[in-house]
C-alpha atoms as a PDB file:
ATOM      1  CA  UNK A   1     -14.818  -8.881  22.641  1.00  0.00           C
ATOM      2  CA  UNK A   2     -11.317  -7.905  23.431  1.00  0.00           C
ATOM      3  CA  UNK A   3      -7.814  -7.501  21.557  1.00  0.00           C
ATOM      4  CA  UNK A   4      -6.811 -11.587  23.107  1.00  0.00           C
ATOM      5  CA  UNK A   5      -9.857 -12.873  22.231  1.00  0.00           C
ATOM      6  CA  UNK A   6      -8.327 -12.521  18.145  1.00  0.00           C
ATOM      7  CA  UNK A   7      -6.607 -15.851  17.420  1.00  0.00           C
ATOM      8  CA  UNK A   8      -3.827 -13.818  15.856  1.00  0.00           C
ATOM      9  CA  UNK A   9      -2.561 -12.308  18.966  1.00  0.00           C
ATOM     10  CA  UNK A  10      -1.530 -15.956  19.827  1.00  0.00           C
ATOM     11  CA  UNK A  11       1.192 -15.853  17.311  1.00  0.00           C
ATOM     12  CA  UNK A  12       1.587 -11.961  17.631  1.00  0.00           C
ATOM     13  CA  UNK A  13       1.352 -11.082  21.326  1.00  0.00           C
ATOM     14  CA  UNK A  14       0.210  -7.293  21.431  1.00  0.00           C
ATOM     15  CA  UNK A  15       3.061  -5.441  24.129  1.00  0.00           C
ATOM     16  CA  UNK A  16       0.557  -2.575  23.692  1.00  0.00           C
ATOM     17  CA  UNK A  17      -3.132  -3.604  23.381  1.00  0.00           C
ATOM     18  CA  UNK A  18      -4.421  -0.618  23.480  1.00  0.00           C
ATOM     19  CA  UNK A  19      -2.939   0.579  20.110  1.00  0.00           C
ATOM     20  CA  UNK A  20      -3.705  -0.510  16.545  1.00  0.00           C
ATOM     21  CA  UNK A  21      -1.856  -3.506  15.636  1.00  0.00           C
ATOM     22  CA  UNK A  22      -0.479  -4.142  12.152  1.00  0.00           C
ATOM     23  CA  UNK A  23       0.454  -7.626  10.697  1.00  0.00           C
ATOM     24  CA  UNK A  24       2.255  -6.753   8.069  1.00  0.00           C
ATOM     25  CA  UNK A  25       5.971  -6.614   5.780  1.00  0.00           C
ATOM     26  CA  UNK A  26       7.621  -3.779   3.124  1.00  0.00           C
ATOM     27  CA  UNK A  27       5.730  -4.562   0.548  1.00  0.00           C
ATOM     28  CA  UNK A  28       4.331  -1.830  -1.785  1.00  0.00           C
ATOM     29  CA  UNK A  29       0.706  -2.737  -0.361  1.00  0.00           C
ATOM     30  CA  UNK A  30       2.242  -3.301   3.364  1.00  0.00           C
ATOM     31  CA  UNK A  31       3.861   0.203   4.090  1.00  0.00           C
ATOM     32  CA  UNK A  32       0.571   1.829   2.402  1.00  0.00           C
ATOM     33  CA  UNK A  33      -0.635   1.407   5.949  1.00  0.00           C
ATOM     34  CA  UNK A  34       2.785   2.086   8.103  1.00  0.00           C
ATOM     35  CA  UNK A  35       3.065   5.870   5.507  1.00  0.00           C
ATOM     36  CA  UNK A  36      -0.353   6.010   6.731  1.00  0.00           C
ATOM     37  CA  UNK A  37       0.161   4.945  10.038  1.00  0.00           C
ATOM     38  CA  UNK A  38       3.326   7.488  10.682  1.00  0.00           C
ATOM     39  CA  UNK A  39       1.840  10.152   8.653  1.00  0.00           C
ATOM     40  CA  UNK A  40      -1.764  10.790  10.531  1.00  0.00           C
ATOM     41  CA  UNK A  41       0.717   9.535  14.464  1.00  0.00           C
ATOM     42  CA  UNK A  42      -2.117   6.850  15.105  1.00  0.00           C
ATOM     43  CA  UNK A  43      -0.630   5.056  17.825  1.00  0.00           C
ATOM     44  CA  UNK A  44       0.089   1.389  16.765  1.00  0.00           C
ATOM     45  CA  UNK A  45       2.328  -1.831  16.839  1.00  0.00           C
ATOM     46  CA  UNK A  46       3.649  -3.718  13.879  1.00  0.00           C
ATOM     47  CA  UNK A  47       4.264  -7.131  13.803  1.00  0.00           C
ATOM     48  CA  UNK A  48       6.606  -8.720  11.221  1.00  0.00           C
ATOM     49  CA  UNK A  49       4.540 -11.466   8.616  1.00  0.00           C
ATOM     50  CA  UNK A  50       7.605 -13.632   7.331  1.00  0.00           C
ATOM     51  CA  UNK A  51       6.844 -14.908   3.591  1.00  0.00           C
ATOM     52  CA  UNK A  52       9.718 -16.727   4.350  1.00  0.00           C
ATOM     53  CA  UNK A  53       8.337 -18.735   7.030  1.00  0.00           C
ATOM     54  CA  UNK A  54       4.976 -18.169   5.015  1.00  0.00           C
ATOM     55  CA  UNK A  55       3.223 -16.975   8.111  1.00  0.00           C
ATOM     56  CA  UNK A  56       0.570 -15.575   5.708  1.00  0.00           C
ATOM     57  CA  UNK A  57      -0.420 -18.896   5.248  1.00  0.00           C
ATOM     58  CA  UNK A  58      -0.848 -19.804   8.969  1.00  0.00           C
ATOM     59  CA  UNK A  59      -3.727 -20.495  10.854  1.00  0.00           C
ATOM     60  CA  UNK A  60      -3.645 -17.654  12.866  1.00  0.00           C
ATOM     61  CA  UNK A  61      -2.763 -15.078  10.339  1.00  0.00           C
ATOM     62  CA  UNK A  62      -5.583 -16.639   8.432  1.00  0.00           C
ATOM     63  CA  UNK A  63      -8.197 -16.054  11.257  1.00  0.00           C
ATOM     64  CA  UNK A  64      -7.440 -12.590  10.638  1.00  0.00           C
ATOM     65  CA  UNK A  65      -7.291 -12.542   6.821  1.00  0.00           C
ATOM     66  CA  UNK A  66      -8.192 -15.675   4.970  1.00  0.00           C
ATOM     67  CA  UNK A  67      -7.439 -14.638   1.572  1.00  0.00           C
ATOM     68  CA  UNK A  68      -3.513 -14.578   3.031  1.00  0.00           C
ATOM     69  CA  UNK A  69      -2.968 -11.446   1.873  1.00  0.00           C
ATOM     70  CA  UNK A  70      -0.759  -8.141   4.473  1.00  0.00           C
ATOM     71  CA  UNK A  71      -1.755  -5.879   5.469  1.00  0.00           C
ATOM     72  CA  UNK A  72      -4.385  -6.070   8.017  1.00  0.00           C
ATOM     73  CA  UNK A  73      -4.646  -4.517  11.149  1.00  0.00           C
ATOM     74  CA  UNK A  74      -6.965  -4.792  14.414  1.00  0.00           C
ATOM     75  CA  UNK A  75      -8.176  -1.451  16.018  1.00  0.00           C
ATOM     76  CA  UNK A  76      -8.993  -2.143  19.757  1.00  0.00           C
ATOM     77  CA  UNK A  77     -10.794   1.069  19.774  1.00  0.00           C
ATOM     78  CA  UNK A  78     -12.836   0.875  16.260  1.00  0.00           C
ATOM     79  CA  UNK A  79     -16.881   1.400  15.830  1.00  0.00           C
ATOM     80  CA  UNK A  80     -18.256   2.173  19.145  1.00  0.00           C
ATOM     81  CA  UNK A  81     -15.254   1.197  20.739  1.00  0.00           C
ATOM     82  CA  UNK A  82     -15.681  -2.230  19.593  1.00  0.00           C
ATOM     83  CA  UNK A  83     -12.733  -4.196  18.126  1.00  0.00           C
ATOM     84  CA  UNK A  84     -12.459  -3.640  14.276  1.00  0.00           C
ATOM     85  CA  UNK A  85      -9.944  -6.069  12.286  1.00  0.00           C
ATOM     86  CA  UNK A  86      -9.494  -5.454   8.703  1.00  0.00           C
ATOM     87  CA  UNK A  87      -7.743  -5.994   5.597  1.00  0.00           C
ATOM     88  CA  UNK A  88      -7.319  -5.574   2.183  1.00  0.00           C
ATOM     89  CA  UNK A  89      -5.101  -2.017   2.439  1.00  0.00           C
ATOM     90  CA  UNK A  90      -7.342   0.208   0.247  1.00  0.00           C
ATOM     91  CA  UNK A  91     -10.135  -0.541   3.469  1.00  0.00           C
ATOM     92  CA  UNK A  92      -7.744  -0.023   5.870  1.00  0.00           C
ATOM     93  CA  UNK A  93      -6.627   3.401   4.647  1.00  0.00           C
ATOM     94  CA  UNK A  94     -10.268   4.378   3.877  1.00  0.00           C
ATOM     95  CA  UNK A  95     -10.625   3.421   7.664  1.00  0.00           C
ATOM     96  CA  UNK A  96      -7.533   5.248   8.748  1.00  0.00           C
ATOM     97  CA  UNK A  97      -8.408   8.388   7.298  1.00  0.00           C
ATOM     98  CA  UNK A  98     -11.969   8.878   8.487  1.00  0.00           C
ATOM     99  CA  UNK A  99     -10.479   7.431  11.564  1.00  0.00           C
ATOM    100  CA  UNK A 100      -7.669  10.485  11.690  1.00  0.00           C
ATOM    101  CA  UNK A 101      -9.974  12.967   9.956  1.00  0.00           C
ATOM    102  CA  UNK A 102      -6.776  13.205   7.643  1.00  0.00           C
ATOM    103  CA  UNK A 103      -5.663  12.769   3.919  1.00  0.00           C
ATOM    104  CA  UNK A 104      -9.485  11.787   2.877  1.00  0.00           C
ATOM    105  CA  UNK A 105     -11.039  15.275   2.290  1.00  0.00           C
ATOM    106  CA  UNK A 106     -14.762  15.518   4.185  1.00  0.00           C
ATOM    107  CA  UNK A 107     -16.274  17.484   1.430  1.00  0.00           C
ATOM    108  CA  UNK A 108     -18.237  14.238  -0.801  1.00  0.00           C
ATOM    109  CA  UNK A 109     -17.162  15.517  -4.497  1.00  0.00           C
ATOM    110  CA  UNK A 110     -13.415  15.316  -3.399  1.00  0.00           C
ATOM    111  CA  UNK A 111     -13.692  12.434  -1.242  1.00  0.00           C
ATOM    112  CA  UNK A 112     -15.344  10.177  -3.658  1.00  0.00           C
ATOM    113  CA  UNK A 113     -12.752  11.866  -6.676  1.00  0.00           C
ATOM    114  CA  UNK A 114      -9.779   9.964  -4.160  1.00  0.00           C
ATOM    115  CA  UNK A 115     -11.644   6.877  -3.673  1.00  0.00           C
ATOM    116  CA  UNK A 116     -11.736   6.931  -7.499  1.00  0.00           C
ATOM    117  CA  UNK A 117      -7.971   7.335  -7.618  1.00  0.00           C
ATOM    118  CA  UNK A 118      -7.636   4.677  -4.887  1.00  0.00           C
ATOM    119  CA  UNK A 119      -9.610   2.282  -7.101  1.00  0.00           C
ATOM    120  CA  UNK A 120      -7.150   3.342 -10.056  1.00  0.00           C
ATOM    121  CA  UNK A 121      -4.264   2.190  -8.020  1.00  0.00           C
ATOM    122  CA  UNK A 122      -5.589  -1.198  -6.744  1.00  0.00           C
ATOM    123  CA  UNK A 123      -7.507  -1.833  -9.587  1.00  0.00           C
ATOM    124  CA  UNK A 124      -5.340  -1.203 -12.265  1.00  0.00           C
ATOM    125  CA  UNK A 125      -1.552   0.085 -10.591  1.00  0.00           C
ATOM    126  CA  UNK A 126      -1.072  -2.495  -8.018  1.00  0.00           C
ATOM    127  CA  UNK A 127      -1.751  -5.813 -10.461  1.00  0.00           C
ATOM    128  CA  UNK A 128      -0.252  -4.486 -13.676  1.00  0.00           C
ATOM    129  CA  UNK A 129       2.944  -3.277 -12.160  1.00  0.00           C
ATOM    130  CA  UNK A 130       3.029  -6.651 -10.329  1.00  0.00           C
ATOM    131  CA  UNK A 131       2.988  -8.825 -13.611  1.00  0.00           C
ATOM    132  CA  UNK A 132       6.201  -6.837 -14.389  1.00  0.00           C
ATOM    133  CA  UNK A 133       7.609  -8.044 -11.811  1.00  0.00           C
ATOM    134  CA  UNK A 134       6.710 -11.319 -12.373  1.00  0.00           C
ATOM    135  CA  UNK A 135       7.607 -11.901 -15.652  1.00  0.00           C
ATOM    136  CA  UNK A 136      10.943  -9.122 -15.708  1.00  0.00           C
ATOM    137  CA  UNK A 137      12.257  -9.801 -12.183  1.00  0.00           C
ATOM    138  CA  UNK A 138      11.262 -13.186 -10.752  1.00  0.00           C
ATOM    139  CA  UNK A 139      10.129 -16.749 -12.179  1.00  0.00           C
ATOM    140  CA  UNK A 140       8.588 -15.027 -15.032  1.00  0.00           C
ATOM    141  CA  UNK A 141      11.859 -13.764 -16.614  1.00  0.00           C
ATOM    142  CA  UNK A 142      12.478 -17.008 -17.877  1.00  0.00           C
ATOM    143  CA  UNK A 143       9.817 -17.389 -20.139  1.00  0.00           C
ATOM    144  CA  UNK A 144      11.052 -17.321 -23.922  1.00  0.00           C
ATOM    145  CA  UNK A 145       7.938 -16.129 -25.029  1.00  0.00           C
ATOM    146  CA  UNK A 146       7.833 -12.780 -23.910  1.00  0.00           C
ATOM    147  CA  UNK A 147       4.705 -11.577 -25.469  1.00  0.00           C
ATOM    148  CA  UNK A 148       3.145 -11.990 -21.313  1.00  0.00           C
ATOM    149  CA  UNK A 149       5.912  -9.040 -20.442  1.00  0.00           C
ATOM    150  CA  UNK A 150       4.955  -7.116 -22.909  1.00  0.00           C
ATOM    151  CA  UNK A 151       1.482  -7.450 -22.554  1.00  0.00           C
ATOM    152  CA  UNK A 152       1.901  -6.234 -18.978  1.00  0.00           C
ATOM    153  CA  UNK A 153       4.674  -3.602 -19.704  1.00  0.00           C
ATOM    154  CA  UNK A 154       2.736  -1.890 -22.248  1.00  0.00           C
ATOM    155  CA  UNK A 155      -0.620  -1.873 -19.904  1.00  0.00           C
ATOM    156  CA  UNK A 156       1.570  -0.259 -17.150  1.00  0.00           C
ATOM    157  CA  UNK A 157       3.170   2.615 -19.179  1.00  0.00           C
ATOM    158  CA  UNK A 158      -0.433   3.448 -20.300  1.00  0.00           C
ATOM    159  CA  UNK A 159      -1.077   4.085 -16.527  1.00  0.00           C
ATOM    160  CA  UNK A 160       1.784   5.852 -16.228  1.00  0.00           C
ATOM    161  CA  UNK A 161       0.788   8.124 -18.612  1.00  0.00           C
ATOM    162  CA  UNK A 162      -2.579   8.396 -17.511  1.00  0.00           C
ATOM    163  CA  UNK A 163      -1.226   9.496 -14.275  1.00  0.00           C
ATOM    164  CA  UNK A 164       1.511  11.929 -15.450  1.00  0.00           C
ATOM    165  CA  UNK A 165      -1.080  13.379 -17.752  1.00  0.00           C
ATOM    166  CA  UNK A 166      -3.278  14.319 -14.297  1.00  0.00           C
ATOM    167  CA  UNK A 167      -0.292  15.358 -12.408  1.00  0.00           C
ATOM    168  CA  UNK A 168       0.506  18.370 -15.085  1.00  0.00           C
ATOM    169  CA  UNK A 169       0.025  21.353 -12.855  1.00  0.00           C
ATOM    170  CA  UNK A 170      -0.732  19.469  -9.671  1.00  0.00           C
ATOM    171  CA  UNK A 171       1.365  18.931  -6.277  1.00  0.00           C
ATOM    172  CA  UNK A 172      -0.342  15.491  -5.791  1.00  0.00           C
ATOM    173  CA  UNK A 173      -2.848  13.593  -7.510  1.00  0.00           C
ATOM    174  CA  UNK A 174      -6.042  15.898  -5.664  1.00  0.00           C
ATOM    175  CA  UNK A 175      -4.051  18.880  -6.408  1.00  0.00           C
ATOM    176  CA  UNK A 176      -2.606  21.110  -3.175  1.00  0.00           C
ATOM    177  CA  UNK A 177      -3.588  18.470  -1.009  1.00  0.00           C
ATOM    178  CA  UNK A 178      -1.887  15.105  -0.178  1.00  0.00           C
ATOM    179  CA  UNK A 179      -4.054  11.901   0.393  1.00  0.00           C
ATOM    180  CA  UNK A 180      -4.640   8.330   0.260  1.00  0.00           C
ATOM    181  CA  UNK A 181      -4.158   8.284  -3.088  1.00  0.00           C
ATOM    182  CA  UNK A 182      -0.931   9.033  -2.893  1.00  0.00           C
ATOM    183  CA  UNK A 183      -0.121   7.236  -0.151  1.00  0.00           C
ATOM    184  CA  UNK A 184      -1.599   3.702  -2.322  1.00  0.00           C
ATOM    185  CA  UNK A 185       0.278   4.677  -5.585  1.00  0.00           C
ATOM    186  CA  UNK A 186       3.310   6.028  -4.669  1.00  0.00           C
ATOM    187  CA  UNK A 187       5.613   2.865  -3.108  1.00  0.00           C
ATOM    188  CA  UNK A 188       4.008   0.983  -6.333  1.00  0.00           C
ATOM    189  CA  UNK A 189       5.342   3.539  -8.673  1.00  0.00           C
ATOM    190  CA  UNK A 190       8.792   3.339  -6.390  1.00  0.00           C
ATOM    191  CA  UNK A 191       8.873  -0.469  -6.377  1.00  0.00           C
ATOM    192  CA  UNK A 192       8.395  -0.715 -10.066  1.00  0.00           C
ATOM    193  CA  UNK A 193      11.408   1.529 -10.906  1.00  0.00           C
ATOM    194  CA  UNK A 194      13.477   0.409  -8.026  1.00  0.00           C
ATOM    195  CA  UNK A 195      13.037  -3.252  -6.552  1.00  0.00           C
ATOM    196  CA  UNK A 196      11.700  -4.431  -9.674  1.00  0.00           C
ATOM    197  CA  UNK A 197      14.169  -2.345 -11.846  1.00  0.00           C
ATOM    198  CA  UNK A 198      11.864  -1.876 -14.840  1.00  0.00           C
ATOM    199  CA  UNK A 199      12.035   1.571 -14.824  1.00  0.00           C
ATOM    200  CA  UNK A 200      13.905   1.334 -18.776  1.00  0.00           C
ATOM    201  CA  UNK A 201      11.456  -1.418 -19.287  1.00  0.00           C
ATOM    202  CA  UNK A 202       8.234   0.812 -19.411  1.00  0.00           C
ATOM    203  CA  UNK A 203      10.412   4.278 -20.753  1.00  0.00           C
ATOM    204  CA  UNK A 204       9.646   5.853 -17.261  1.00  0.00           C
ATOM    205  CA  UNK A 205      11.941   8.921 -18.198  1.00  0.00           C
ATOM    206  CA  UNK A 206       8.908  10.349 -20.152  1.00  0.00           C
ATOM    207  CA  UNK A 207       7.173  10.269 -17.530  1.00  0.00           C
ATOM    208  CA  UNK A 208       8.255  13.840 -15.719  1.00  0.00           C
ATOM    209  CA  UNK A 209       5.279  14.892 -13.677  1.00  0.00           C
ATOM    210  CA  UNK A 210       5.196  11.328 -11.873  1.00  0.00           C
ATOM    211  CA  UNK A 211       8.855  11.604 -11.210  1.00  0.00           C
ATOM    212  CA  UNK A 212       8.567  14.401  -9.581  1.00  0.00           C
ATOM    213  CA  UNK A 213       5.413  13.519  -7.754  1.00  0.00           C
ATOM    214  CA  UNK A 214       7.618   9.782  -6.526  1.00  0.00           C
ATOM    215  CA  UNK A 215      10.534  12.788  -5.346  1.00  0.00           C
ATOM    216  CA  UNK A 216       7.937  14.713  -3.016  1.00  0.00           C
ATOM    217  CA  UNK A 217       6.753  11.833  -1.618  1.00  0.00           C
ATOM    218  CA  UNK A 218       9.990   9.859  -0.946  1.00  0.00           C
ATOM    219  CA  UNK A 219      11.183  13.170   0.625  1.00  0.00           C
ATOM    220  CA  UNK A 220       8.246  13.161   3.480  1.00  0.00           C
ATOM    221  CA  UNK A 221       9.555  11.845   6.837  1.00  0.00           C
ATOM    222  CA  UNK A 222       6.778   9.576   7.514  1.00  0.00           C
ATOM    223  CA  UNK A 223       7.614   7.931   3.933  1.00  0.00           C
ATOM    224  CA  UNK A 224      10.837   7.634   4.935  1.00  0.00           C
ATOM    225  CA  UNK A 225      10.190   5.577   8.103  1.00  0.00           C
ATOM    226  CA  UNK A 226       6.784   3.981   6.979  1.00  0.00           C
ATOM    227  CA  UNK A 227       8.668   2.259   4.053  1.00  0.00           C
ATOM    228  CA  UNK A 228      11.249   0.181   6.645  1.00  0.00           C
ATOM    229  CA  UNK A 229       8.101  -0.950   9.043  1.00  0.00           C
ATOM    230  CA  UNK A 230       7.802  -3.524  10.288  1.00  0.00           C
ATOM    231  CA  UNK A 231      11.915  -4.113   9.421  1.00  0.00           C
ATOM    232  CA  UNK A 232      12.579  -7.585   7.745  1.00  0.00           C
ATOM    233  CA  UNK A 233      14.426  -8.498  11.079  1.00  0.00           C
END
């Protein structure tokens, strides 16, 4: 099987087949994977998904990932040099690192202590923070009862504190080393505070040791260009 022979590339024609291509948009779960991408210099090509257009919902995006979700990405050169398409970004950056060697530490006790604080962040991070959104920023807002919000905003600053109560003492949530598990939590913690603007909402000014944790990793180049790719157009 070959890159062409993915229905996707149909809709997305690869310029460079031979690298990694990304279907994806700046979303907090889309630029895990361009951070990732930029930080470990994988080659690859990004390809804009439009939700305005809702090419998530098309049939060829949906070849690729049929629960509709970005990111996902096809490696040309995955498993035995077999083509490997994925998503859900958690998988992908599990992938990526062992794929890299980077940011996923080979000794077992640490790796599996990041894939626990991966799981943190998509299990608990990722769809909390999003209900604030909802119900403080879009449709959601206009709810009289507000009871929802609250539920969501009070779930969310528990995380947060779980979090800043780790990073006391620590560069990064595995200590002098950075990983995926900053790379998944991060843009959420950004996007909550900043696209969302709930950072009053949830009292995330007691929250010192994951605002300066946010700084550092807003300050790394590859941040800095991961969290514009692919551009909106």
């Amino acid at each position: 099987m070959q890159l062409s022979d993915f229905p996707i590339t149909s809709k997305w024609p690869a310029r460079h087949p031979d690298r990694i291509q990304l279907y994806s948009l700046p979303t907090p779960n889309g630029v895990k994977v361009s951070i990732m991408l930029e930080e470990t210099g994988l080659p690859y090509e990004a390809h804009l998904v439009s939700f305005d257009t809702n090419d998530q919902t098309s049939p060829e995006f949906l070849s690729l990932n049929p629960n509709n979700k970005i990111p996902a990405i096809i490696d040309p050169q995955g498993p035995d040099g077999q083509p490997l398409p994925l998503f859900e970004s958690g998988a992908i950056l599990v992938y990526l690192a062992d794929k890299s060697g980077r940011f996923l530490s080979p000794n077992a006790g640490e790796r599996y202590q990041t894939l626990q604080w991966l799981m943190f962040q998509m299990g608990g991070i990722g769809p909390m923070f999003g209900q604030v959104g909802f119900f403080h920023k879009f449709a959601g807002k206009d709810f009289e009862d507000k009871r929802p919000r609250d539920r969501y905003v009070n779930e969310s600053r528990r995380l947060l504190k779980v979090l800043d109560s780790h990073l006391k003492d620590r560069a990064w949530i595995m200590g002098d080393e950075y990983s995926i598990a900053d790379i998944a939590t991060f843009p959420w913690i950004r996007n909550l505070v900043g696209f969302y603007g709930a950072g009053d909402l949830v009292g995330f000014g007691d929250f010192k040791d994951v605002q300066r944790v946010l700084d550092a990793f807003v300050a790394r180049p590859a941040v800095q260009k991961g969290l514009n790719i692919p551009p909106r157009g």
